[in-house]
C-alpha atoms as a PDB file:
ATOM      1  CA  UNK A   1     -67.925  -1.170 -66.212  1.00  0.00           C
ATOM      2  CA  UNK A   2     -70.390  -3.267 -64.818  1.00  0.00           C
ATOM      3  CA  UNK A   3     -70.723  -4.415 -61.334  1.00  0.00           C
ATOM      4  CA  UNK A   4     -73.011  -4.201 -58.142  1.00  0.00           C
ATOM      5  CA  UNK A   5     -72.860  -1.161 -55.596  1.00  0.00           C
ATOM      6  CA  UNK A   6     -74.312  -3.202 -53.098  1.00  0.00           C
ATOM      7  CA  UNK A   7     -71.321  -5.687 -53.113  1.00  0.00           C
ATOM      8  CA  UNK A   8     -69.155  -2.194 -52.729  1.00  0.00           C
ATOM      9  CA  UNK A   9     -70.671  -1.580 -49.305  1.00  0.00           C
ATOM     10  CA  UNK A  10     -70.054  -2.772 -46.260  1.00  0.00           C
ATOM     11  CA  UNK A  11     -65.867  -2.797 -45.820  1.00  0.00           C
ATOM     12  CA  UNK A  12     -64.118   0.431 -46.125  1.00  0.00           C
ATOM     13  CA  UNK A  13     -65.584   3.978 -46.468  1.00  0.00           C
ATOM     14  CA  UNK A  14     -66.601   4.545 -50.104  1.00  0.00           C
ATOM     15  CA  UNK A  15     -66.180   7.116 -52.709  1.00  0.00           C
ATOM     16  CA  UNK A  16     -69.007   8.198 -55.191  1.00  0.00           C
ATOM     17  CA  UNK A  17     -69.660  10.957 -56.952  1.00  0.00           C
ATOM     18  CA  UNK A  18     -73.055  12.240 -59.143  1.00  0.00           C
ATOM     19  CA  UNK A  19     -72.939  13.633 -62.564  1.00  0.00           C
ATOM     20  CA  UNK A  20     -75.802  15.313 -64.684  1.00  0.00           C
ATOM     21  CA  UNK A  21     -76.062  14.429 -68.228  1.00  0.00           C
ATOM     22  CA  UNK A  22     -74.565  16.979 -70.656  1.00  0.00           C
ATOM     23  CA  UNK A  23     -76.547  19.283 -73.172  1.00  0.00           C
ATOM     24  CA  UNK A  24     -73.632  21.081 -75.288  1.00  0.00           C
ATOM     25  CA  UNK A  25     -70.422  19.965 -76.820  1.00  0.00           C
ATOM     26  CA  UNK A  26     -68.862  22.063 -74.530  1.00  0.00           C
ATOM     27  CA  UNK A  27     -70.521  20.657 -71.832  1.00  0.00           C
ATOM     28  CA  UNK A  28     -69.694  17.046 -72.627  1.00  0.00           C
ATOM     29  CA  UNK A  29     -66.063  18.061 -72.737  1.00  0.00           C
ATOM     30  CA  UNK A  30     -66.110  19.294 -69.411  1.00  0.00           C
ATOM     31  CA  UNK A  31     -67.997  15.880 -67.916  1.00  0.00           C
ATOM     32  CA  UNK A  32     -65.441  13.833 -70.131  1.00  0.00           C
ATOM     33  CA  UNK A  33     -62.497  16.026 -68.343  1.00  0.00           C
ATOM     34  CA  UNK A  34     -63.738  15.696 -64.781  1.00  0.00           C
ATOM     35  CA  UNK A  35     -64.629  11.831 -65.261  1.00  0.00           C
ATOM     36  CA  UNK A  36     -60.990  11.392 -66.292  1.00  0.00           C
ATOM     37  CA  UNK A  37     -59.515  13.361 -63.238  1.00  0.00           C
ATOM     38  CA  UNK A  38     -62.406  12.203 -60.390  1.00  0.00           C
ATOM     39  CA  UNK A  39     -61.677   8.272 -61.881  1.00  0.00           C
ATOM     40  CA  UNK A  40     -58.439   8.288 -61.014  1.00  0.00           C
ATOM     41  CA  UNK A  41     -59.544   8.307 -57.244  1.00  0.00           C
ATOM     42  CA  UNK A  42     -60.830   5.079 -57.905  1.00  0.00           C
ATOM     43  CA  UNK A  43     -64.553   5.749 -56.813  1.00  0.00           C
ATOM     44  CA  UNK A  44     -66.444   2.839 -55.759  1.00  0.00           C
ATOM     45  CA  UNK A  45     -69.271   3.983 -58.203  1.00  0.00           C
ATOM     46  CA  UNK A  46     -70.773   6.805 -60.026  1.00  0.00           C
ATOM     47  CA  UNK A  47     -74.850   7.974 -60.545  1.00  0.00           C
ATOM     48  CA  UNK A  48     -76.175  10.139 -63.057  1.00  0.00           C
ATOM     49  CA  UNK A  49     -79.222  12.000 -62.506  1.00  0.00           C
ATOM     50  CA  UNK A  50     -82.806  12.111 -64.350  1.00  0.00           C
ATOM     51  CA  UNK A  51     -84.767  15.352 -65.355  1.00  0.00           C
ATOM     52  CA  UNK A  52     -87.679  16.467 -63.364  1.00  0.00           C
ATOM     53  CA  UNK A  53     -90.152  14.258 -65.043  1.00  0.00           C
ATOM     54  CA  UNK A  54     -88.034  12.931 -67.398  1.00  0.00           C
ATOM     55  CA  UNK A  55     -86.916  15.472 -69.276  1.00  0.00           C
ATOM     56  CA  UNK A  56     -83.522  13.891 -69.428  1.00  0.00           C
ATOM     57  CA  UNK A  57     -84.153  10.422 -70.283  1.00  0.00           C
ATOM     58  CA  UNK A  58     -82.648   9.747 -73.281  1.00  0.00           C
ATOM     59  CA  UNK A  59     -79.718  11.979 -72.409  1.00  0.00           C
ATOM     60  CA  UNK A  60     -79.270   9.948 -69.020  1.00  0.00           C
ATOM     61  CA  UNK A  61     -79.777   6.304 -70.842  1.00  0.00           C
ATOM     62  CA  UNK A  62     -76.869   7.488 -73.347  1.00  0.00           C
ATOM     63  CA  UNK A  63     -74.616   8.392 -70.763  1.00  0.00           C
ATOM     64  CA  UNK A  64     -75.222   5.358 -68.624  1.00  0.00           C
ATOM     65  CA  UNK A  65     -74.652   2.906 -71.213  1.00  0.00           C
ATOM     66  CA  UNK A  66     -71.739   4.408 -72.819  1.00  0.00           C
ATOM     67  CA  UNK A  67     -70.231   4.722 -69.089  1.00  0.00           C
ATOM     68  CA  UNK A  68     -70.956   1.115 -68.257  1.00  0.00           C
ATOM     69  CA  UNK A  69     -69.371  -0.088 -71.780  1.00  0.00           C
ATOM     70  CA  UNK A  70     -66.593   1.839 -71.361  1.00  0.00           C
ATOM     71  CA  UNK A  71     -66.087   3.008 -68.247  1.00  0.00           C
ATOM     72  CA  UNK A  72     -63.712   1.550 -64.724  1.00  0.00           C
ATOM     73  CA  UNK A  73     -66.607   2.528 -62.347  1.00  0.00           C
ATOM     74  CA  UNK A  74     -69.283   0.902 -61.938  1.00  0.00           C
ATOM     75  CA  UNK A  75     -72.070   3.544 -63.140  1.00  0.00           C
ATOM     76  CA  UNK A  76     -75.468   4.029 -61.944  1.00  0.00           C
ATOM     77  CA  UNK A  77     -78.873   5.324 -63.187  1.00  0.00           C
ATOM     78  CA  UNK A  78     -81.059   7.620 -61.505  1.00  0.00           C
ATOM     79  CA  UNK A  79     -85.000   6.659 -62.296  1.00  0.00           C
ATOM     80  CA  UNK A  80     -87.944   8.533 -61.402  1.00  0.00           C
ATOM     81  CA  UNK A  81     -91.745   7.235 -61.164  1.00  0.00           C
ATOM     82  CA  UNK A  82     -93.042  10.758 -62.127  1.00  0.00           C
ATOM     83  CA  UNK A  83     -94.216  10.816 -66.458  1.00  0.00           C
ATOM     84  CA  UNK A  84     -93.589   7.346 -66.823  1.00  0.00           C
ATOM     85  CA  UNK A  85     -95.962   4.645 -67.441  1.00  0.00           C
ATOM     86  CA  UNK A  86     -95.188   1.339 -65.772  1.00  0.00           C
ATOM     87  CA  UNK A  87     -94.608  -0.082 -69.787  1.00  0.00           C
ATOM     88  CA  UNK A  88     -92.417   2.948 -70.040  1.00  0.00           C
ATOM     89  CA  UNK A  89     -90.139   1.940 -67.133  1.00  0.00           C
ATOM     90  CA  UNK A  90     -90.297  -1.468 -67.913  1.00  0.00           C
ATOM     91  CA  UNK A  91     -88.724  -0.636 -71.348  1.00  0.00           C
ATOM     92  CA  UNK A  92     -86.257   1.258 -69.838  1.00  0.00           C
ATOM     93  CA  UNK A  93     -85.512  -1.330 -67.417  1.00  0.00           C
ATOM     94  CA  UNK A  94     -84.971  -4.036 -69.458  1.00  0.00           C
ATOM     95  CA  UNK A  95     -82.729  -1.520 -72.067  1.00  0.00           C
ATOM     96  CA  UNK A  96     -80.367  -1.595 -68.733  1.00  0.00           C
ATOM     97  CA  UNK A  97     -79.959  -4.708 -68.261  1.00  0.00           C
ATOM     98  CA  UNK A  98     -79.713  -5.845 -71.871  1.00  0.00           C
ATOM     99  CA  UNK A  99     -76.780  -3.285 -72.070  1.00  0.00           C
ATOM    100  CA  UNK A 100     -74.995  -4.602 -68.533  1.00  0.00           C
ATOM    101  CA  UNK A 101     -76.121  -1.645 -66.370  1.00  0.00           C
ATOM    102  CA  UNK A 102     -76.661  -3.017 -62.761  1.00  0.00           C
ATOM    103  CA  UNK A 103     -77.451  -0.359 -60.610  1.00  0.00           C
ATOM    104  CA  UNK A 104     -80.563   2.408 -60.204  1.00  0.00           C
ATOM    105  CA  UNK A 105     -80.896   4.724 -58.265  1.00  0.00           C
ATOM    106  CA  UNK A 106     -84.994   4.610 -57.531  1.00  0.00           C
ATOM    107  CA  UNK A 107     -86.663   7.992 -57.199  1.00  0.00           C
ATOM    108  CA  UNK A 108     -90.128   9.482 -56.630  1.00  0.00           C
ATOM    109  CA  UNK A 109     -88.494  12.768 -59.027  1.00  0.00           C
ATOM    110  CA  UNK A 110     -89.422  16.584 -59.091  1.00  0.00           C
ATOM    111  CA  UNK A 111     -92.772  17.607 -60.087  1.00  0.00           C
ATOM    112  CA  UNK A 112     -91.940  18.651 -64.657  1.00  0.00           C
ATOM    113  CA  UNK A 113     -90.066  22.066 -64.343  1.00  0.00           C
ATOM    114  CA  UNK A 114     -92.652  24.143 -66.522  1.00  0.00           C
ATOM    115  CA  UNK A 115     -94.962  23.323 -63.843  1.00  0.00           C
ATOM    116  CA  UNK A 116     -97.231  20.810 -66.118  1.00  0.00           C
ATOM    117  CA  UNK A 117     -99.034  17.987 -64.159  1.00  0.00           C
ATOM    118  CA  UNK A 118     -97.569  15.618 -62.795  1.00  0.00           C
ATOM    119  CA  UNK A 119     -97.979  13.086 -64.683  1.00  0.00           C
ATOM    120  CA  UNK A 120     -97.170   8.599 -64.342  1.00  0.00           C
ATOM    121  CA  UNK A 121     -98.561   5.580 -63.290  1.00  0.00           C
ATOM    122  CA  UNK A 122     -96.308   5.199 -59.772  1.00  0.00           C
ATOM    123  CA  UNK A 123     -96.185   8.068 -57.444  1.00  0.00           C
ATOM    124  CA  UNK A 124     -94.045   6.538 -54.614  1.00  0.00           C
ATOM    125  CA  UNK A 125     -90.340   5.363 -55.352  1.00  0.00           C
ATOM    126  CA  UNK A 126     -90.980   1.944 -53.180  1.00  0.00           C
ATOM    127  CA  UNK A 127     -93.523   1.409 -55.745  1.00  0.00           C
ATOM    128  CA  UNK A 128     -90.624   1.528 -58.443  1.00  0.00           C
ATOM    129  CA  UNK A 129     -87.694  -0.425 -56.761  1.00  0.00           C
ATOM    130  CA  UNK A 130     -90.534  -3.365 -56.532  1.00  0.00           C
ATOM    131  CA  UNK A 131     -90.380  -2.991 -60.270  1.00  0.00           C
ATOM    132  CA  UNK A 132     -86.516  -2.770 -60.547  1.00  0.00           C
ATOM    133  CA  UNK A 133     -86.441  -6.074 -58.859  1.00  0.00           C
ATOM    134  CA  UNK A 134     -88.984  -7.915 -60.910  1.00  0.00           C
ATOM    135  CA  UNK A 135     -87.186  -6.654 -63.691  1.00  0.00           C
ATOM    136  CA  UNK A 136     -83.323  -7.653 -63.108  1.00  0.00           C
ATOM    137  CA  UNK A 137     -81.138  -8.242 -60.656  1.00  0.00           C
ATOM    138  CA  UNK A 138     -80.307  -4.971 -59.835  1.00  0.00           C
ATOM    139  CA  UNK A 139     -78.244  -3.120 -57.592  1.00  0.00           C
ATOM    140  CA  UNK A 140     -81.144  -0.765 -56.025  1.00  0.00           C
ATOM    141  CA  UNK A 141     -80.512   2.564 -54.057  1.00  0.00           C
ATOM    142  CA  UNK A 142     -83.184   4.787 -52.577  1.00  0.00           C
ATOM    143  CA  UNK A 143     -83.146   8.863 -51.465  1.00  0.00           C
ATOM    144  CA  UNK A 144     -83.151   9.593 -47.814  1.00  0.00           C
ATOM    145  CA  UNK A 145     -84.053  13.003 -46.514  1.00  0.00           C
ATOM    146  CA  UNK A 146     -82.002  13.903 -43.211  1.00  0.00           C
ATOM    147  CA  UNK A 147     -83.888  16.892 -42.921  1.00  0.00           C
ATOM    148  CA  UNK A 148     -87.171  15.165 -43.803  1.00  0.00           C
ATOM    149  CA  UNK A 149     -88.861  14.616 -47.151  1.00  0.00           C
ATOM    150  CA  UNK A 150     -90.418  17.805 -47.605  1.00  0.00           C
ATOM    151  CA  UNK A 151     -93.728  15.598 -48.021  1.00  0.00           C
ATOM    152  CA  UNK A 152     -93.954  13.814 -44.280  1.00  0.00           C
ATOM    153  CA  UNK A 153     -95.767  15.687 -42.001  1.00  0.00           C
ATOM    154  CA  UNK A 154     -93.983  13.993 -38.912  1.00  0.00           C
ATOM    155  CA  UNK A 155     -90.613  13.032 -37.811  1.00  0.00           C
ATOM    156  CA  UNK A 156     -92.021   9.701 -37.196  1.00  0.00           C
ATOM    157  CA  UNK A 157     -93.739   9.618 -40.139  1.00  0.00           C
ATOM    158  CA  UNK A 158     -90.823  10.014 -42.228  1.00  0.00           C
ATOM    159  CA  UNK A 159     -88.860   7.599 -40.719  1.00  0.00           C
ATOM    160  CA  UNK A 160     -91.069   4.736 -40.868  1.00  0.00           C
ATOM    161  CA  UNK A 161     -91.542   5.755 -44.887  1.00  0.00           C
ATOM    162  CA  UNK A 162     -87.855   5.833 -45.234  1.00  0.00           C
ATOM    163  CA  UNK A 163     -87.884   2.182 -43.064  1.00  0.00           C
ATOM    164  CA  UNK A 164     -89.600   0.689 -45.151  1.00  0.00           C
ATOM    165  CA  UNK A 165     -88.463   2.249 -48.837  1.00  0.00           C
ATOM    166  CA  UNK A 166     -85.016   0.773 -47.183  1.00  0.00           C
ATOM    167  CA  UNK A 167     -85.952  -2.222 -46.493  1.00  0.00           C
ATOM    168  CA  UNK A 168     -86.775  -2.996 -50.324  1.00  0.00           C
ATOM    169  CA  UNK A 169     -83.396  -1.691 -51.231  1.00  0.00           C
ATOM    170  CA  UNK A 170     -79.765  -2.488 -50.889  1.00  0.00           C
ATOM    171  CA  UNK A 171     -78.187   1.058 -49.728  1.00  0.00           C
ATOM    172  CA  UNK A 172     -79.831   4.965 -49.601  1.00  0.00           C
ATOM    173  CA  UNK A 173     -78.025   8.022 -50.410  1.00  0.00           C
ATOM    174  CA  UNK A 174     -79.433  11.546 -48.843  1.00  0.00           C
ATOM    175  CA  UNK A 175     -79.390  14.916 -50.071  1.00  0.00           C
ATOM    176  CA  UNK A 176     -76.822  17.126 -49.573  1.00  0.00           C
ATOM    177  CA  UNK A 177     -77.095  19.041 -46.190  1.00  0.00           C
ATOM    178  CA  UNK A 178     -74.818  20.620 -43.911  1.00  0.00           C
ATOM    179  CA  UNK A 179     -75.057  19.967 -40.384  1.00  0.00           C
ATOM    180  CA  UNK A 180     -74.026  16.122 -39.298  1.00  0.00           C
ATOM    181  CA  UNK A 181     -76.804  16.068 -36.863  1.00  0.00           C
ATOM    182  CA  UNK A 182     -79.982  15.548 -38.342  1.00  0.00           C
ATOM    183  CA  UNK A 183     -77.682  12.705 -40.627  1.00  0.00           C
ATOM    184  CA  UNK A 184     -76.932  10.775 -37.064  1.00  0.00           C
ATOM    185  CA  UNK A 185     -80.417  11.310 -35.481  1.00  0.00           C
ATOM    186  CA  UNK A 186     -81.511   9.591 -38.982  1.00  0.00           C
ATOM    187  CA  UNK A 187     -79.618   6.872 -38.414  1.00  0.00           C
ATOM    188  CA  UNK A 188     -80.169   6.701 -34.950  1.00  0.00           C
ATOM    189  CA  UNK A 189     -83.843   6.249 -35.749  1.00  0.00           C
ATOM    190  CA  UNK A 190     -83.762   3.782 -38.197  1.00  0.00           C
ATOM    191  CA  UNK A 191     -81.855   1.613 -36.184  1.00  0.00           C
ATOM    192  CA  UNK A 192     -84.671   1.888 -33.593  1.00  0.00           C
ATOM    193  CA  UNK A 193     -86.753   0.826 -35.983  1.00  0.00           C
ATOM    194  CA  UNK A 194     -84.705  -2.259 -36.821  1.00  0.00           C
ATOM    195  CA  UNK A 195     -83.344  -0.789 -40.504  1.00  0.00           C
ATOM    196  CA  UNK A 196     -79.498  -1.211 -40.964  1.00  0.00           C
ATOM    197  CA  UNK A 197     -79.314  -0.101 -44.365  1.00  0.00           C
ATOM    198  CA  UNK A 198     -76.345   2.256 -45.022  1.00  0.00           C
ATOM    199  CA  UNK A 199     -77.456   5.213 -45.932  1.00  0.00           C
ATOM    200  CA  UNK A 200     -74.421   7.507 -47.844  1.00  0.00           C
ATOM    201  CA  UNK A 201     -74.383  10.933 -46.636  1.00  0.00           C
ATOM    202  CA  UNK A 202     -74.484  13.425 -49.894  1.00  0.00           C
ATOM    203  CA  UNK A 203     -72.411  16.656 -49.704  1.00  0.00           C
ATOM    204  CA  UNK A 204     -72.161  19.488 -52.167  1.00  0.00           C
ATOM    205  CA  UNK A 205     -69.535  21.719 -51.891  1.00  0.00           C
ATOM    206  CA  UNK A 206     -71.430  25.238 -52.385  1.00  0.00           C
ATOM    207  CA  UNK A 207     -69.504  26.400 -55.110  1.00  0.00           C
ATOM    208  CA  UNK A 208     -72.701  28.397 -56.737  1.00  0.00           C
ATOM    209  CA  UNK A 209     -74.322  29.415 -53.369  1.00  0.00           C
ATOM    210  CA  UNK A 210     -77.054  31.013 -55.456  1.00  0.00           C
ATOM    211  CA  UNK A 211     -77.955  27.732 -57.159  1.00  0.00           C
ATOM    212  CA  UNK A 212     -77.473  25.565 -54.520  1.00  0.00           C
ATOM    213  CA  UNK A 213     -79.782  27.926 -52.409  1.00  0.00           C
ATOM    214  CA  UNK A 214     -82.091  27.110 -55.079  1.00  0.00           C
ATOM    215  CA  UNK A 215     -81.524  23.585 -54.872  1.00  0.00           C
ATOM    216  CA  UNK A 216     -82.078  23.592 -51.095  1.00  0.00           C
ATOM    217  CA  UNK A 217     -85.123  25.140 -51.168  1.00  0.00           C
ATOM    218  CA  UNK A 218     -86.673  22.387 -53.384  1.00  0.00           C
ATOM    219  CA  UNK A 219     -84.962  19.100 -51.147  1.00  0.00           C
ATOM    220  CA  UNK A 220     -85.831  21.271 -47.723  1.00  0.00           C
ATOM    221  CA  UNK A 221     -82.258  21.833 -46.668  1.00  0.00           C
ATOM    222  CA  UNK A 222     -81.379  23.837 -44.307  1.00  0.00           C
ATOM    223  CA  UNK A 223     -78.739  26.844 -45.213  1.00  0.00           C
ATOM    224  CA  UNK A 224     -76.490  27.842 -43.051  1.00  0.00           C
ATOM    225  CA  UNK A 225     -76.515  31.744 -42.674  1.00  0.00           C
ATOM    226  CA  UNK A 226     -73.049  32.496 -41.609  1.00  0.00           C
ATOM    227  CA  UNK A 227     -71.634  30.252 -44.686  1.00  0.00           C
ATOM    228  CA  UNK A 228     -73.675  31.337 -47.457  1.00  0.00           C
ATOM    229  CA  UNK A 229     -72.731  35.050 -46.094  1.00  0.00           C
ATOM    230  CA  UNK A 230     -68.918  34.433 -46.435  1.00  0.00           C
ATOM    231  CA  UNK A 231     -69.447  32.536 -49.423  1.00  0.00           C
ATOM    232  CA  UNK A 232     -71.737  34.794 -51.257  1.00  0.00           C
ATOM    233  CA  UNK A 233     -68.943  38.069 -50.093  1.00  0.00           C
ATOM    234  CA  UNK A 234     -65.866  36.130 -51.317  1.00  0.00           C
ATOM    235  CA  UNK A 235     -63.748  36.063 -54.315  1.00  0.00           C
ATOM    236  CA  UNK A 236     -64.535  32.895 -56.634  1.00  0.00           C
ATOM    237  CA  UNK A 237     -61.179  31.790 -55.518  1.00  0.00           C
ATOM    238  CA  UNK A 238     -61.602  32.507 -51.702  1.00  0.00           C
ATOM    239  CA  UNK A 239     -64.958  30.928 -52.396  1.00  0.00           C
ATOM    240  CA  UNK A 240     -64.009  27.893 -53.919  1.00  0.00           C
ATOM    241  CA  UNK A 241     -61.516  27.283 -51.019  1.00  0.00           C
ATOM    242  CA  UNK A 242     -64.354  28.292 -48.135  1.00  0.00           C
ATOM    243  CA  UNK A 243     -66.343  25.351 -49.918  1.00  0.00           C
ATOM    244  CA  UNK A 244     -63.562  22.723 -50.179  1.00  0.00           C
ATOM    245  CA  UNK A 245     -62.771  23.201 -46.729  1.00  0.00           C
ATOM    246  CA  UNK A 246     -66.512  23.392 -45.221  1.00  0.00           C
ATOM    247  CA  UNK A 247     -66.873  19.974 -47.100  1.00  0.00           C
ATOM    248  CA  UNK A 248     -64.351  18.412 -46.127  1.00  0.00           C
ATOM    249  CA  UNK A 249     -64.771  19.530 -42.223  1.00  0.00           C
ATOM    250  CA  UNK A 250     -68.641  18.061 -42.751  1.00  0.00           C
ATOM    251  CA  UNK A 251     -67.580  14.739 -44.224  1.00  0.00           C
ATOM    252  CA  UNK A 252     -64.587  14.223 -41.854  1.00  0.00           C
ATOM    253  CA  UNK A 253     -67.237  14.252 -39.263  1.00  0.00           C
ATOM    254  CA  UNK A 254     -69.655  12.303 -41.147  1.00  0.00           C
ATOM    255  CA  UNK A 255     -66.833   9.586 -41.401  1.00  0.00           C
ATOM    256  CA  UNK A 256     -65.351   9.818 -38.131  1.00  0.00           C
ATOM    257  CA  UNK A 257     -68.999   9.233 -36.589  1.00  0.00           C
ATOM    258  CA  UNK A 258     -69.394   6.051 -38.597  1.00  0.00           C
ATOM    259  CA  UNK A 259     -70.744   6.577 -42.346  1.00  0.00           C
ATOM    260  CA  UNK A 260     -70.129   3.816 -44.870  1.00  0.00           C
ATOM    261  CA  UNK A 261     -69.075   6.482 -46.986  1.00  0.00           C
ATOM    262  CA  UNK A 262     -69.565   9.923 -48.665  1.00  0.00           C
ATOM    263  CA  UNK A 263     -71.242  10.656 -51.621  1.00  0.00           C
ATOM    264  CA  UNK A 264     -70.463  13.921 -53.611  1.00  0.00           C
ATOM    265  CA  UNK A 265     -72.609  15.826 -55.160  1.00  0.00           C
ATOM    266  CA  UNK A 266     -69.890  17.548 -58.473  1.00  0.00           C
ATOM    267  CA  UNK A 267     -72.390  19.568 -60.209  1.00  0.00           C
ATOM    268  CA  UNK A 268     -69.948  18.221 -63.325  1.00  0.00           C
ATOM    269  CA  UNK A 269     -66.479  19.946 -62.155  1.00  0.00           C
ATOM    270  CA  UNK A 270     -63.338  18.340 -60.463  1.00  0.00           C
ATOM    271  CA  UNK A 271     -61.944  21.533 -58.669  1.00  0.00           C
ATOM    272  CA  UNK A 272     -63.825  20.700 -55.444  1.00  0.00           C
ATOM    273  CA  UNK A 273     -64.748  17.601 -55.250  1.00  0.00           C
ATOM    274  CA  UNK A 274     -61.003  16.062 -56.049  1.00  0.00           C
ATOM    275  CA  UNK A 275     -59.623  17.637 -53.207  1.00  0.00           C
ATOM    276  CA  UNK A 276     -61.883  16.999 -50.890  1.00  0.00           C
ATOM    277  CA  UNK A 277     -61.641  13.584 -51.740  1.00  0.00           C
ATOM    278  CA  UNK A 278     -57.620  13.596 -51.272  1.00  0.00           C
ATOM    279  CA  UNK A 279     -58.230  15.477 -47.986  1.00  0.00           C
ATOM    280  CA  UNK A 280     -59.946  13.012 -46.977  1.00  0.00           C
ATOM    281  CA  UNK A 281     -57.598   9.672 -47.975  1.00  0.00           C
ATOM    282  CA  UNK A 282     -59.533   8.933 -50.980  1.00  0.00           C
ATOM    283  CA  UNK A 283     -57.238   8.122 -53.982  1.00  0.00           C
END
């Protein structure tokens, strides 16, 4: 389905979820099964993610376009400078937009996972959303770092980074954390700063605490002690109700305090994220 995010924003709370692209049969049966039961919640859009330095691209390109042909949510790309030539994203670009896809997500992306150089002609995701928009008219998101982008060296510095990567785009969406505050002090300072972007608070309900400890360690999220300890001691059933209701709690504060919406982060799998999202009125 195409359509822009940007003209989603700005009324009611949203709904979105991420996805990752598949890599097994098995695997795409399981997306395929928790598309059908998270769409029926009526999300206001959907993002797939992009490999650290690409190593995803044709998988996330497939997904994308087969979403937007087929697909009743709007459904947007994730795009990252790093082992890309400008030509390269270019290409890519205009693939999009020849096939109806609207929307990108606009990333700086994860150093290659076999720990290769880093490799690309843009090293700064501002430097790519200029791109998106002399490419198409697209629908153009940015990351946001609550917690700080684990490459500023100041508060201050971050903010006016994030300012400005804003204030090329149409919306942000952070990484997952787990403590409202450092999402309102964000917002607090980029409204002293004169940015009124919305910014979409991501959550992941910690379903794997091992992985998403991983995950954490690599966005510079902070992990709660206490909760990791319950949910690392619990049954997978206690734990998957621990996470549900930690999420939920977080975003019900997130929402309550004034966020255009929440963002949830699925890791592929319904049993959390749907609901959350009828705890919280979505649907």
């Amino acid at each position: 389905m195409t359509g822009h995010v940007r003209d989603r924003l700005g009324g009611a709370p949203t709904l979105s979820f991420e996805f990752f692209p598949p890599k097994t049969d098995d695997a795409e049966a399981t997306l395929r099964a928790t598309l059908r039961t998270l769409g029926a919640l009526r999300p206001a859009f959907v993002s797939i993610t992009y490999g650290a330095g690409g190593s995803d691209a044709a998988r996330t390109r497939d997904l994308v376009v087969d979403l937007t042909a087929h697909g009743d949510v709007p459904t947007m790309a994730h795009l990252t400078c790093m082992g890309h030539t400008r030509a390269q994203l270019r290409m890519l670009l205009e693939d999009y937009r020849a096939h109806g896809v609207a929307n990108i997500l606009a990333l700086g992306g994860d150093p290659p996972a076999d720990g290769s150089p880093v490799t690309g002609e843009f090293r700064y995701a501002s430097e790519l959303v200029d791109l998106v928009r002399e490419t198409g008219d697209f629908s153009v998101g940015v990351a946001a770092f609550p917690e700080l982008h684990p490459r500023s060296e100041t508060t201050d510095d971050d903010r006016r980074h994030l300012a400005a990567k804003l204030g090329r785009a149409d919306f942000g969406i952070t990484q997952f954390f787990f403590d409202p505050v450092p999402y309102f002090r964000m917002v607090e300072d980029l409204d002293a700063l004169g940015c009124s972007v919305p910014v979409l608070p991501g959550i992941m309900p910690v379903t794997t605490p091992a992985s998403v400890r991983r995950f954490a360690a690599m966005n510079g999220s902070r992990v709660p002690p206490a909760l990791f300890e319950r949910l690392e001691e619990a049954t997978p059933a206690d734990r998957l109700a621990i996470a549900i209701d930690h999420a939920t709690a977080l975003a019900r504060r997130l929402l309550d305090g004034g966020a255009p919406g929440i963002h949830l982060y699925t890791l592929n799998r319904a049993d959390a994220a749907e609901p959350i999202a009828r705890a919280l009125g979505f649907g």
